[in-house]
C-alpha atoms as a PDB file:
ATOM      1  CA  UNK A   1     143.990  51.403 129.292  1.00  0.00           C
ATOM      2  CA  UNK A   2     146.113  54.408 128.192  1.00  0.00           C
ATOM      3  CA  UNK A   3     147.832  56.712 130.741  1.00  0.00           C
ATOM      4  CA  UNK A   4     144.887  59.508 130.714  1.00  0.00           C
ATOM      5  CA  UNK A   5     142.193  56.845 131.401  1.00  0.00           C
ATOM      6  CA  UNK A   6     144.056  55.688 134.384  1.00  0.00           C
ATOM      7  CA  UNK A   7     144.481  59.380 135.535  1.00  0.00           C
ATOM      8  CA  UNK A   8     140.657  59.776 134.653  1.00  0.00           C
ATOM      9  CA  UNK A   9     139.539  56.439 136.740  1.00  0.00           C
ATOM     10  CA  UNK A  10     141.793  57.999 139.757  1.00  0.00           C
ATOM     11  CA  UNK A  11     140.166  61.370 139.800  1.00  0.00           C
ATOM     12  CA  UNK A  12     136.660  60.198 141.096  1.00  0.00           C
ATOM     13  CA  UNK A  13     138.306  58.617 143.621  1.00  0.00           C
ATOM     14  CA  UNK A  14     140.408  61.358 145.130  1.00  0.00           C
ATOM     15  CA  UNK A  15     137.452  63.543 145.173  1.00  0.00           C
ATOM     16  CA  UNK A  16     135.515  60.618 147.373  1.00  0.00           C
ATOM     17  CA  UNK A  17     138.908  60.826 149.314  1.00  0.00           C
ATOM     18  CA  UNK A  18     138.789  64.409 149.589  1.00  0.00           C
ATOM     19  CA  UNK A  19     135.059  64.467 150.484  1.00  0.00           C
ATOM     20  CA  UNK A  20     135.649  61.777 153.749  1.00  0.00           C
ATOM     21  CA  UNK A  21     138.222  63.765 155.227  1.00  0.00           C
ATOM     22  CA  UNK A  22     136.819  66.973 154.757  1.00  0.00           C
ATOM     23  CA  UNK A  23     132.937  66.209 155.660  1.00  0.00           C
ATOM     24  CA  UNK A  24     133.223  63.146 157.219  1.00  0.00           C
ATOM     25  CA  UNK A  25     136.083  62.429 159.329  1.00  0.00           C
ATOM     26  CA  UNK A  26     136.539  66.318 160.192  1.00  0.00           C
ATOM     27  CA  UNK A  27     139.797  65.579 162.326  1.00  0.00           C
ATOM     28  CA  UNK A  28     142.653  67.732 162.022  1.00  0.00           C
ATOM     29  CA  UNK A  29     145.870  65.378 161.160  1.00  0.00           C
ATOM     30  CA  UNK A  30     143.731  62.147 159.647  1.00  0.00           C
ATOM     31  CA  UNK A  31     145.282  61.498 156.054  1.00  0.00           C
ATOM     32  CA  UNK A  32     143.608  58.569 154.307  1.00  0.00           C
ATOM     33  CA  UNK A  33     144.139  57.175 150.795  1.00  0.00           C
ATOM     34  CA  UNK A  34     142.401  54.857 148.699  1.00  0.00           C
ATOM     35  CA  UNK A  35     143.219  51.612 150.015  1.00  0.00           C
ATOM     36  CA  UNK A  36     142.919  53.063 153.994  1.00  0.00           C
ATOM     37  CA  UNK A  37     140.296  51.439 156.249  1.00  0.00           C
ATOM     38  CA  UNK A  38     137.423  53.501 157.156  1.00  0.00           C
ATOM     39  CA  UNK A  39     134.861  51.290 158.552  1.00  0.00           C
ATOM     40  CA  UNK A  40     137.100  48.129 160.050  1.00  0.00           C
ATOM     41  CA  UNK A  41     139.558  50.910 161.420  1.00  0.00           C
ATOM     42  CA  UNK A  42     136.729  53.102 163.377  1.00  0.00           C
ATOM     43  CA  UNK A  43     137.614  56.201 161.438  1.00  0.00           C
ATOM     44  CA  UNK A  44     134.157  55.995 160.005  1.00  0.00           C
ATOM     45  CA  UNK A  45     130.503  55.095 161.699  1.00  0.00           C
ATOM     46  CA  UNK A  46     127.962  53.166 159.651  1.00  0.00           C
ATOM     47  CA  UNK A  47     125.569  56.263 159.520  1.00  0.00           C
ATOM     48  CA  UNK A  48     128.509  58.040 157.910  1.00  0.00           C
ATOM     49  CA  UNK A  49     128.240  55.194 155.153  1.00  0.00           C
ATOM     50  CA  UNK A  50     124.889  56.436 153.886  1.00  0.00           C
ATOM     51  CA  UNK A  51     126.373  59.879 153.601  1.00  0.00           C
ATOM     52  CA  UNK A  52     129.679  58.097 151.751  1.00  0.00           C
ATOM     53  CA  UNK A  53     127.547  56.221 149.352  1.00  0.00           C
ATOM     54  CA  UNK A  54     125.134  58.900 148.234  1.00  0.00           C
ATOM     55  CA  UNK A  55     128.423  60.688 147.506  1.00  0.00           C
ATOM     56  CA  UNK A  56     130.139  57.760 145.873  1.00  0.00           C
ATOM     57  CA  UNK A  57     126.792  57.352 143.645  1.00  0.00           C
ATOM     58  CA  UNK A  58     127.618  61.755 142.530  1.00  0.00           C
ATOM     59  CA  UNK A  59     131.041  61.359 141.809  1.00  0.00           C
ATOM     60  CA  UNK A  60     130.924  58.012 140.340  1.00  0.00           C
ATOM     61  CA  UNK A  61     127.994  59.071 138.077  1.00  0.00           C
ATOM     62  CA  UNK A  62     126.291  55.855 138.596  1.00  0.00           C
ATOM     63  CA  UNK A  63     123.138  54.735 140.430  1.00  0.00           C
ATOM     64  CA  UNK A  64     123.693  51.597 142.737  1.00  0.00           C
ATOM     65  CA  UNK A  65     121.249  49.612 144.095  1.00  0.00           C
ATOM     66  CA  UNK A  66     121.107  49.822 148.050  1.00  0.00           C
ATOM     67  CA  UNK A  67     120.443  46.057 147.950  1.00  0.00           C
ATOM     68  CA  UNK A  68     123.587  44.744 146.106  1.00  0.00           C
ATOM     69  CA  UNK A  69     126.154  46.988 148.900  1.00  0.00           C
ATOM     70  CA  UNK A  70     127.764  44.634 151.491  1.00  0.00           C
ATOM     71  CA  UNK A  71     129.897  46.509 154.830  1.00  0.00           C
ATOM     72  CA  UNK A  72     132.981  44.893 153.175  1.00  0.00           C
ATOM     73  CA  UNK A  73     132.029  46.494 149.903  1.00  0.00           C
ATOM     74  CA  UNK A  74     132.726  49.863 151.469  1.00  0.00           C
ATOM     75  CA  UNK A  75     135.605  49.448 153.876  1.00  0.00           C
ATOM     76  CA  UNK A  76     137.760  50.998 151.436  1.00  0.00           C
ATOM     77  CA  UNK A  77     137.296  53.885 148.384  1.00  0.00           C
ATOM     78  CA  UNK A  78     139.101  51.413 146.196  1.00  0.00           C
ATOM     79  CA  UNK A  79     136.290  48.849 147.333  1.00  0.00           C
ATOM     80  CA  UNK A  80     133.927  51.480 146.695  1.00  0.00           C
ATOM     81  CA  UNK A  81     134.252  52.110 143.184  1.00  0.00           C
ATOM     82  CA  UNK A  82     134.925  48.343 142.491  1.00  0.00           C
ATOM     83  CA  UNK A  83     131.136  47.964 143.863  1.00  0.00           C
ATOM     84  CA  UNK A  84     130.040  51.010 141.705  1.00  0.00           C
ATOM     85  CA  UNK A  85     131.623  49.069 139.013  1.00  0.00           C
ATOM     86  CA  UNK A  86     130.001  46.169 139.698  1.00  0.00           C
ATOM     87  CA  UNK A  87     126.447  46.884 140.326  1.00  0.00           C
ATOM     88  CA  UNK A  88     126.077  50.732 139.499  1.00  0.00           C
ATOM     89  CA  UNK A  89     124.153  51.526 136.114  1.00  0.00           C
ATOM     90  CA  UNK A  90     124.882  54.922 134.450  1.00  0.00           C
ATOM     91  CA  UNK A  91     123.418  57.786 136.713  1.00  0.00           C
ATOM     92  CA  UNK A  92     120.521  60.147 133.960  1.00  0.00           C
ATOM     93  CA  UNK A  93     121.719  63.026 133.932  1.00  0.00           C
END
């Protein structure tokens, strides 16, 4: 994988990022990062999660099916996109 598909891959993923602090979280001070707990750490609800993973499905440009998605699946946004990965077919555009 060459240095721009790396910085391509990371870009979906910082948006997700961006989009849990600002929409989700909504406190003032709370930095998170890929690899930060959301679930397991309380910082996000499990009726948050169905807002995350519509979200995750837009960014990612993938569909996922509801079925395959575990809690541990989406502790993380590194987990996230590993599930999208996984299980998510190409989104029709």
């Amino acid at each position: 994988m060459s240095v721009e598909q790396v910085a391509d891959a990371s870009e979906p993923m910082k948006q997700l990022t961006a989009y849990i602090v600002d929409k989700v979280i909504k406190r003032k001070g709370v930095e998170i990062n890929e690899d930060t707990p959301l679930v397991s750490s309380g910082l996000v609800d499990s009726f948050a999660m169905i807002e995350i993973f519509m979200e995750l499905q837009r960014v990612a440009g993938r569909k996922i099916p509801a079925s395959k998605v575990q809690a541990k699946d989406m502790d993380t946004v590194r987990l996230m996109f590993a599930m999208a990965e996984k299980f998510g077919k190409p989104a029709k555009s």
